[in-house]
Every structure is written in C-alpha cells, then in structure tokens.
N, C-alpha and C. Protein backbone atom coordinates (compact mmCIF):
# COMPACT_ATOMS: atom_id res chain seq x y z
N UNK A 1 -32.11 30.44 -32.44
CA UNK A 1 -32.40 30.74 -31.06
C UNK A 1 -31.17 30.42 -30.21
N UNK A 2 -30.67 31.32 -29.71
CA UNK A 2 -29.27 31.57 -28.50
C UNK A 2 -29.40 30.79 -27.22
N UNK A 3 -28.89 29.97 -27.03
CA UNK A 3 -28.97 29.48 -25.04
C UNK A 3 -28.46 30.78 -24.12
N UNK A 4 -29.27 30.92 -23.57
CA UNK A 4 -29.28 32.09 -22.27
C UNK A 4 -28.48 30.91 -21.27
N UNK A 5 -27.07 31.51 -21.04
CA UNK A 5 -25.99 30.90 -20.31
C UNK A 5 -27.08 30.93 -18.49
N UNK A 6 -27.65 31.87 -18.05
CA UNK A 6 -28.54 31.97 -17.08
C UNK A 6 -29.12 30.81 -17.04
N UNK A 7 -29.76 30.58 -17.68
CA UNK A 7 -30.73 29.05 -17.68
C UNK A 7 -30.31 28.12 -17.35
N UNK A 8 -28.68 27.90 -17.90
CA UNK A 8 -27.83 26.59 -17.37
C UNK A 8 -27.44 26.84 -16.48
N UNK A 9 -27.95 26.10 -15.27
CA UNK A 9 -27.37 26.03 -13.90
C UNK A 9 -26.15 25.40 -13.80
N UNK A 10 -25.24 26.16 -13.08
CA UNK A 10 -23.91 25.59 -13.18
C UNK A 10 -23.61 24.35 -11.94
N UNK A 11 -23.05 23.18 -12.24
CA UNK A 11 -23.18 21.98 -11.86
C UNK A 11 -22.78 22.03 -9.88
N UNK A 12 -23.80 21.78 -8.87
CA UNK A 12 -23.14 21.78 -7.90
C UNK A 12 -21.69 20.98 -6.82
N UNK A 13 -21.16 21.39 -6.19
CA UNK A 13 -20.51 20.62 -5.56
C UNK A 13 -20.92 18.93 -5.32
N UNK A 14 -21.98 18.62 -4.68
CA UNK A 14 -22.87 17.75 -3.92
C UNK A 14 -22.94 17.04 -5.34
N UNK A 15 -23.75 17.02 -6.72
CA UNK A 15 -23.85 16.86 -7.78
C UNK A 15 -22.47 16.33 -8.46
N UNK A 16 -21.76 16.92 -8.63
CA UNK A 16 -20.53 16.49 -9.32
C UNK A 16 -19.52 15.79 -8.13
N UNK A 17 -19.97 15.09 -7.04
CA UNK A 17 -19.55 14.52 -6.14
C UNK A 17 -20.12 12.91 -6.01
N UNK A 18 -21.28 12.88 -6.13
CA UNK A 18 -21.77 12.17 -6.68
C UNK A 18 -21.18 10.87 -7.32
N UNK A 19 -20.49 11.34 -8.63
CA UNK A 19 -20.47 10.00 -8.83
C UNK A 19 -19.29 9.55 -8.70
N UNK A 20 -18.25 9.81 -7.21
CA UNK A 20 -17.10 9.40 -6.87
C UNK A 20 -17.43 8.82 -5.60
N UNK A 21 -18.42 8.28 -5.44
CA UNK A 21 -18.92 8.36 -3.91
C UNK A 21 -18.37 6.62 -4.24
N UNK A 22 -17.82 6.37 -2.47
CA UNK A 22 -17.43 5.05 -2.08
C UNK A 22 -17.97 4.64 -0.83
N UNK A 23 -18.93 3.77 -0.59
CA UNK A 23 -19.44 3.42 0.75
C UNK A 23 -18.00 3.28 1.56
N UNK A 24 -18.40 3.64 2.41
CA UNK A 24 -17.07 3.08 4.04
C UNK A 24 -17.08 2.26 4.33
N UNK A 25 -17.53 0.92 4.35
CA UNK A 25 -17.16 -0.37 4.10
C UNK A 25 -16.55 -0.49 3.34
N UNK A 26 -16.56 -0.13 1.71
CA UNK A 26 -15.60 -0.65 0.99
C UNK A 26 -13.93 0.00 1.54
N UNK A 27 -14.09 1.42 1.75
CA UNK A 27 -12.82 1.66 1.89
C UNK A 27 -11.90 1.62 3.37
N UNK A 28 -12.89 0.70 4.15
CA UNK A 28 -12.62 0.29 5.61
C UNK A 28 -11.80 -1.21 5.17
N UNK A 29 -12.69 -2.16 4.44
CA UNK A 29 -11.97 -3.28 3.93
C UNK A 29 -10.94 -3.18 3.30
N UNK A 30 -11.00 -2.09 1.97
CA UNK A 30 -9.86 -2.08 1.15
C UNK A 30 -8.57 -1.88 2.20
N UNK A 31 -8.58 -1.11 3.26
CA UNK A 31 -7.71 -0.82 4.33
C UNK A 31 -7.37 -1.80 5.10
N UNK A 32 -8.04 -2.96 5.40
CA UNK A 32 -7.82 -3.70 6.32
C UNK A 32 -7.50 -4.53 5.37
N UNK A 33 -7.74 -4.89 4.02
CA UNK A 33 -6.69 -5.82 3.36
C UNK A 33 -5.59 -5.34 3.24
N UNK A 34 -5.08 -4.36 3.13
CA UNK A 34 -4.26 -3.71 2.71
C UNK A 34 -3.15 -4.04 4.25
N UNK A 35 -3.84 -4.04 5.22
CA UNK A 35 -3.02 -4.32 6.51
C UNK A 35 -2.47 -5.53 6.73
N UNK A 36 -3.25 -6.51 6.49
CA UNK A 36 -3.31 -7.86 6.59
C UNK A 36 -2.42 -8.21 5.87
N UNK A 37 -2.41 -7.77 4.19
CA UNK A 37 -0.99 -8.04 3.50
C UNK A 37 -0.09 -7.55 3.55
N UNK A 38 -0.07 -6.58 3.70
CA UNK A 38 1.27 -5.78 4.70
C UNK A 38 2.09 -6.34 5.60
N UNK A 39 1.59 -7.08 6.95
CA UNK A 39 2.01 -7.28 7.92
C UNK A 39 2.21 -9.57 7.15
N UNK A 40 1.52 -9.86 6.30
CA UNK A 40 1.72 -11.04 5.51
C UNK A 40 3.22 -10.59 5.28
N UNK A 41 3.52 -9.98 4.29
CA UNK A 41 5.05 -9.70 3.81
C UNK A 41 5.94 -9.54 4.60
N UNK A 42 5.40 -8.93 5.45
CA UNK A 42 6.37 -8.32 7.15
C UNK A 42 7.24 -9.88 7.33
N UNK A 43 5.89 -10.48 7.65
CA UNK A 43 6.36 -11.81 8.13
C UNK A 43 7.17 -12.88 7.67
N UNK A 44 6.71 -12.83 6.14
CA UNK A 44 7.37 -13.95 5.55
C UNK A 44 8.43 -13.23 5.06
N UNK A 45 8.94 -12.22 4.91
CA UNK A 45 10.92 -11.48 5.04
C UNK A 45 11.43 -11.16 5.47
N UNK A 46 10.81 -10.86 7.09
CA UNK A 46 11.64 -10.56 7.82
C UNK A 46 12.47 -11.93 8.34
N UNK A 47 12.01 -13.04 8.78
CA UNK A 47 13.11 -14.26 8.88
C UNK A 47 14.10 -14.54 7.88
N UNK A 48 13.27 -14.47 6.30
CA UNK A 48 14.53 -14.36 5.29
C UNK A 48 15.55 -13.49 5.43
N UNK A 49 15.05 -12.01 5.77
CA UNK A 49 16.14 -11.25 5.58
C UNK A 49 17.42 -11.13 6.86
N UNK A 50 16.53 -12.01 8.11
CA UNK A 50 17.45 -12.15 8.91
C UNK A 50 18.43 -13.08 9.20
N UNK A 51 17.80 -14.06 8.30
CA UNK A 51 18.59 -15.62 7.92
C UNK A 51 19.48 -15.43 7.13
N UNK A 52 19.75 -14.17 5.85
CA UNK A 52 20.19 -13.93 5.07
C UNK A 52 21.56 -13.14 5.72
N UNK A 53 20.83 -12.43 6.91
CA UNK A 53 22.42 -11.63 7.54
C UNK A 53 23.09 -12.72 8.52
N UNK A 54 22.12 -13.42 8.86
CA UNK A 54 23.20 -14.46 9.55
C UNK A 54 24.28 -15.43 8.72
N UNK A 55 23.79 -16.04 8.08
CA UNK A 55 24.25 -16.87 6.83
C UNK A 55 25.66 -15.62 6.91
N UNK A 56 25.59 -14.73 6.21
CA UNK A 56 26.83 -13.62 5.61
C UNK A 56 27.40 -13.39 6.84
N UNK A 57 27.07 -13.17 7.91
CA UNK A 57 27.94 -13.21 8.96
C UNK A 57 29.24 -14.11 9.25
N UNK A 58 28.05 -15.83 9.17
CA UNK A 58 28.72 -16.82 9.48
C UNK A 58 30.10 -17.00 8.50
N UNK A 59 29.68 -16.35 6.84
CA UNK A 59 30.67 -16.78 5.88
C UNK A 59 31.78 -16.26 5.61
N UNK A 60 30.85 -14.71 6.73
CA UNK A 60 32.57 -13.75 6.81
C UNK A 60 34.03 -14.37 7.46
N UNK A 61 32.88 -14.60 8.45
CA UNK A 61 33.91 -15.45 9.86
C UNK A 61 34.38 -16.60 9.54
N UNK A 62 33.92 -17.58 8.87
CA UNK A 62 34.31 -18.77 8.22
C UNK A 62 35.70 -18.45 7.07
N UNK A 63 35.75 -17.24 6.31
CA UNK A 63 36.81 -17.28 5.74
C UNK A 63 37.79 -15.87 6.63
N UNK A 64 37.94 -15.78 7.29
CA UNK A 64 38.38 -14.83 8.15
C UNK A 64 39.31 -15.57 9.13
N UNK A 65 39.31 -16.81 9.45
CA UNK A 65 39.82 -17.10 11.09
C UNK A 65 40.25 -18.64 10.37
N UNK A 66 41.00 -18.93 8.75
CA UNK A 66 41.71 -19.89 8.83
C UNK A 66 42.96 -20.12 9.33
N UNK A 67 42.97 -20.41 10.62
CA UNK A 67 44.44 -20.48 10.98
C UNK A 67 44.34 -22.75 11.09
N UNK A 68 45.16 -22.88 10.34
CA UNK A 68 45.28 -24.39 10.69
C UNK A 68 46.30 -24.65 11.47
C-alpha cells in the first residue's frame, strides 16, 4: 500500500516555528547583559589604554630631551 503524498500535509510556517520560539524576556535580558558587560570592559580599558599612551608619551620625551 503507497502513501498518497496528498494526505501528508506539508509542515506549516507557524508549526515549524515553533520550536525556535524565545520568550522576550529572555532575549531582552540576554541584551541587557550583553550591555552591562560591554560598557564593564569599556571601563576597565579605557583608563588602561589611556595610562598606557601616557606612560609612552612620557618615555618618548624622557629619552628625547637629554641635554645635560
């Protein structure tokens, strides 16, 4: 006995959507962690990286202007 391809309903949009579904809370939080550590990193390299150009500044000029 043959399956009549008719009979099988072919799978809907809504149906095969299903099971990717993410409440909006989760992907409101996942976002707002995502901000929070973001702007975490911001913070803690941007003084390094500006301490880091000062420092190289200072060491340019420090070997630049030995006149004794």
């Amino acid at each position: 006995m043959a399956i009549d391809p008719v009979v099988i309903s072919p799978s809907s949009a809504k149906e095969s959507r299903a099971g990717r579904f993410f409440p909006k809370w989760a992907i409101f939080s996942a976002a707002m962690l995502g901000v929070v550590v973001l702007v975490g990193l911001i913070k803690t390299l941007l003084p390094a990286i500006g301490m880091a150009f000062l420092l190289a500044f200072i060491w340019s000029k420090s070997i630049t202007t030995r006149r004794y």
